[in-house]
C-alpha atoms as a PDB file:
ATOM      1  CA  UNK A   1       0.000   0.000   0.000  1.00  0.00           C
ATOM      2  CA  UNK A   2       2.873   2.070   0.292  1.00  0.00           C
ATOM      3  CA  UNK A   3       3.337   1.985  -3.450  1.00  0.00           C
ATOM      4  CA  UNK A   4      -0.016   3.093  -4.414  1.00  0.00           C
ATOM      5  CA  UNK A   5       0.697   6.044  -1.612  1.00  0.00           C
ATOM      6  CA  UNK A   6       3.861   7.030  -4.021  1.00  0.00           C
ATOM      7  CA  UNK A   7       2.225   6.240  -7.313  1.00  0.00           C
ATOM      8  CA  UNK A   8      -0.747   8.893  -5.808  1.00  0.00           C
ATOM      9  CA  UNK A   9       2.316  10.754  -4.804  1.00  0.00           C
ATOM     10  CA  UNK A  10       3.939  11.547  -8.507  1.00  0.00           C
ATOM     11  CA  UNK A  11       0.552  11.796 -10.188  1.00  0.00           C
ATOM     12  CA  UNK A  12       0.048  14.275  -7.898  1.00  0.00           C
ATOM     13  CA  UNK A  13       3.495  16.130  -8.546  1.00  0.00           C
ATOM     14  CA  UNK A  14       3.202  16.277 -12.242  1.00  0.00           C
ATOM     15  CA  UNK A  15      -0.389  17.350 -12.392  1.00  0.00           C
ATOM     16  CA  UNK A  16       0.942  20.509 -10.063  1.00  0.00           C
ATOM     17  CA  UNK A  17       3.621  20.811 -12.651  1.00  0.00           C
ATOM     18  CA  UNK A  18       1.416  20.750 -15.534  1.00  0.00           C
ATOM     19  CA  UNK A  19      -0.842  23.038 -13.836  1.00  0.00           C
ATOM     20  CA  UNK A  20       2.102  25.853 -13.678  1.00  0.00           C
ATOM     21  CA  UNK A  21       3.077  25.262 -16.857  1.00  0.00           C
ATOM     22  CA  UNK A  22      -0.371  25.871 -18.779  1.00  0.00           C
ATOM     23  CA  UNK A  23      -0.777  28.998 -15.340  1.00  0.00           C
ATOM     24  CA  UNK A  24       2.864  30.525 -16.513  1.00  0.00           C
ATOM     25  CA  UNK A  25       1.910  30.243 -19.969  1.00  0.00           C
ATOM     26  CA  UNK A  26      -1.538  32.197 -19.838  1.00  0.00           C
ATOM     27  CA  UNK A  27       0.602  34.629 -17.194  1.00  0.00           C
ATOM     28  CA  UNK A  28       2.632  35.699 -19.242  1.00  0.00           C
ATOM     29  CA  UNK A  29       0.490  36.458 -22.259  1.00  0.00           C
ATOM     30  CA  UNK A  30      -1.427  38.214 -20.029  1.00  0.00           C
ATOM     31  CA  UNK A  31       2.053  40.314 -19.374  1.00  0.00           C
ATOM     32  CA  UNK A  32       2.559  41.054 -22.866  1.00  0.00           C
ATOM     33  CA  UNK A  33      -0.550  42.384 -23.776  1.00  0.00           C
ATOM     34  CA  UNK A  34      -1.237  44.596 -20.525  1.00  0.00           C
ATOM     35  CA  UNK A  35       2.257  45.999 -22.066  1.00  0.00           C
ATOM     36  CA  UNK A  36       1.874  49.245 -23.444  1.00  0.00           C
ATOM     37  CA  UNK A  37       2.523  48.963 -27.525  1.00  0.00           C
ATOM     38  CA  UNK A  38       5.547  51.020 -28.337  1.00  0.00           C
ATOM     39  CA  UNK A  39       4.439  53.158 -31.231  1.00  0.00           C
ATOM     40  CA  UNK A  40       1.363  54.197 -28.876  1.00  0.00           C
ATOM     41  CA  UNK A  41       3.896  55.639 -26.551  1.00  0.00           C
ATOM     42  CA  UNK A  42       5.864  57.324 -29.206  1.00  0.00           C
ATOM     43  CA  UNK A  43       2.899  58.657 -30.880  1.00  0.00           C
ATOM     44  CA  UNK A  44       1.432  60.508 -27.258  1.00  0.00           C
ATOM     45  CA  UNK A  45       4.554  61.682 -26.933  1.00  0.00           C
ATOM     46  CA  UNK A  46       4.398  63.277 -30.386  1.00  0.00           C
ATOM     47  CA  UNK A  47       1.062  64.154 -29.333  1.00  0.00           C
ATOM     48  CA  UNK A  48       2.507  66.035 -26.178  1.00  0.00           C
ATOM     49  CA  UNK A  49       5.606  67.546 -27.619  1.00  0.00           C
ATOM     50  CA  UNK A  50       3.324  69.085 -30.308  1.00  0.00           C
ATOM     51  CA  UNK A  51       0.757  70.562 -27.605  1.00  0.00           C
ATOM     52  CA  UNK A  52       3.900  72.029 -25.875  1.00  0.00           C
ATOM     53  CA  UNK A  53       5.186  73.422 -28.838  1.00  0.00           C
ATOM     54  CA  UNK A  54       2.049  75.617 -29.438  1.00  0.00           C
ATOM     55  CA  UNK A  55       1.691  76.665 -25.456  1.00  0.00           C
ATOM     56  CA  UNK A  56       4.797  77.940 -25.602  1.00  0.00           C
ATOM     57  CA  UNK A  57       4.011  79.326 -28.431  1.00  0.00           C
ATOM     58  CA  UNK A  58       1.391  81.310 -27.431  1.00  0.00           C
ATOM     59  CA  UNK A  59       3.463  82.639 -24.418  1.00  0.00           C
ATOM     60  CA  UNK A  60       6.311  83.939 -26.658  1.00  0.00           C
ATOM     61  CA  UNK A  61       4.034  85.658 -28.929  1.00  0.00           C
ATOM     62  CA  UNK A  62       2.416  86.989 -25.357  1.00  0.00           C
ATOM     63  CA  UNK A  63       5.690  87.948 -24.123  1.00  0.00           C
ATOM     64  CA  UNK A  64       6.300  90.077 -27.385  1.00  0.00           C
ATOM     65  CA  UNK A  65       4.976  93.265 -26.336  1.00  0.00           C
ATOM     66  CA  UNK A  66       6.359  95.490 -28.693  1.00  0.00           C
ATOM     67  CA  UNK A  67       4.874  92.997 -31.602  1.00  0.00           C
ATOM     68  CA  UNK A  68       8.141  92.847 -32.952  1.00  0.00           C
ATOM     69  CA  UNK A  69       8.332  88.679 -33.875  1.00  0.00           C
ATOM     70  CA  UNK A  70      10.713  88.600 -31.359  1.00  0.00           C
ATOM     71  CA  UNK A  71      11.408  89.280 -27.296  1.00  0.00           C
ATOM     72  CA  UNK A  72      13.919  91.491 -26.393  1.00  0.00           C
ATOM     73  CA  UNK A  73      15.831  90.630 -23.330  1.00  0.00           C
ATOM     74  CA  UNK A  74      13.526  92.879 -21.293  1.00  0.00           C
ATOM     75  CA  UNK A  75      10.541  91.271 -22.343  1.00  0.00           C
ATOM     76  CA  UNK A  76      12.603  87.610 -21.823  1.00  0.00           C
ATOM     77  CA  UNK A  77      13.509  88.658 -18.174  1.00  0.00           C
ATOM     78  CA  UNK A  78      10.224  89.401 -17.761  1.00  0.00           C
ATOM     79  CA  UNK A  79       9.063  86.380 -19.147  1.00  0.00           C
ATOM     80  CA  UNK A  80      11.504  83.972 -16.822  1.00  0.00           C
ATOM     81  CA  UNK A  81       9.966  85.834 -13.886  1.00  0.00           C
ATOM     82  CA  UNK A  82       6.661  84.697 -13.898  1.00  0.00           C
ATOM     83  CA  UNK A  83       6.009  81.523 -11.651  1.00  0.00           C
ATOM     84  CA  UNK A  84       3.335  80.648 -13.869  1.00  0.00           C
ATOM     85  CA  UNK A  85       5.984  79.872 -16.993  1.00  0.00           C
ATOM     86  CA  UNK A  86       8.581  78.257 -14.180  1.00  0.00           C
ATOM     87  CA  UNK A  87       5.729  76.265 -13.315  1.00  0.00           C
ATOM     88  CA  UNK A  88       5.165  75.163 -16.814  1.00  0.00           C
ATOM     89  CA  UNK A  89       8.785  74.618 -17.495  1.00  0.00           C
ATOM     90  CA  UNK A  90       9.451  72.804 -14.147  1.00  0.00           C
ATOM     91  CA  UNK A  91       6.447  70.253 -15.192  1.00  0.00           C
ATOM     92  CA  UNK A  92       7.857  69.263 -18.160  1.00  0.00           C
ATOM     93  CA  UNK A  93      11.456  68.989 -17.442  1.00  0.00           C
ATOM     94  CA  UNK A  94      13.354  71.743 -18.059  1.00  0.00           C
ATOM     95  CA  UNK A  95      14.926  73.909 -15.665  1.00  0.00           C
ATOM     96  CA  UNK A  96      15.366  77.856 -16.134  1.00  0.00           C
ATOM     97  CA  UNK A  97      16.525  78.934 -12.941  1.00  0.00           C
ATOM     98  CA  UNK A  98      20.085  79.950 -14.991  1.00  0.00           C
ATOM     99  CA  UNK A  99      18.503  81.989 -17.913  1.00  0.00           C
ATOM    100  CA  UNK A 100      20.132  85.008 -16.923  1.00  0.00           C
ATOM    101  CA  UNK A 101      23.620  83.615 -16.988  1.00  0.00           C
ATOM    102  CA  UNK A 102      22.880  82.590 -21.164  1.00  0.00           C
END
């Protein structure tokens, strides 16, 4: 009886290891598609970089007082000191904190 307690033993031990197998396998499909898809990343990216692009912009062409196409380095100082634009800068990355040394 102590064979049939074994034999109950290893049919026991590969039907655990089957089980894993066919759970690891369905795991990690799972994984790869709750991956986000490269090209979707790149492309919101785009997406962002594009939206910043016209924010800022709108700020230089705000920040050109004088209408002249460009900002003088009065109305540039003048920009920089505005916590609103550090604010925006700061949230996307990009420190201006030494402006006035360029």
């Amino acid at each position: 009886w102590v064979l049939a307690l074994l034999f109950i033993f290893y049919i026991l031990f590969w039907f655990i290891v089957a089980e894993n197998v066919v759970t690891s396998a369905f795991v990690e499909k799972a994984f790869r598609l709750a991956r986000p898809d490269d090209e979707l990343l790149i492309f919101e990216q785009s997406l962002q970089d594009s939206a910043d692009a016209n924010t800022l912009r709108a700020i230089f062409q705000e920040a050109d007082r004088d209408g002249s196409g460009g900002i003088s380095l009065y109305e540039f100082e003048t920009l920089i000191s505005d916590p609103v634009f550090h604010g925006f800068l700061r949230t996307r990355g990009i420190d201006i904190n030494n402006a006035r040394l360029l």
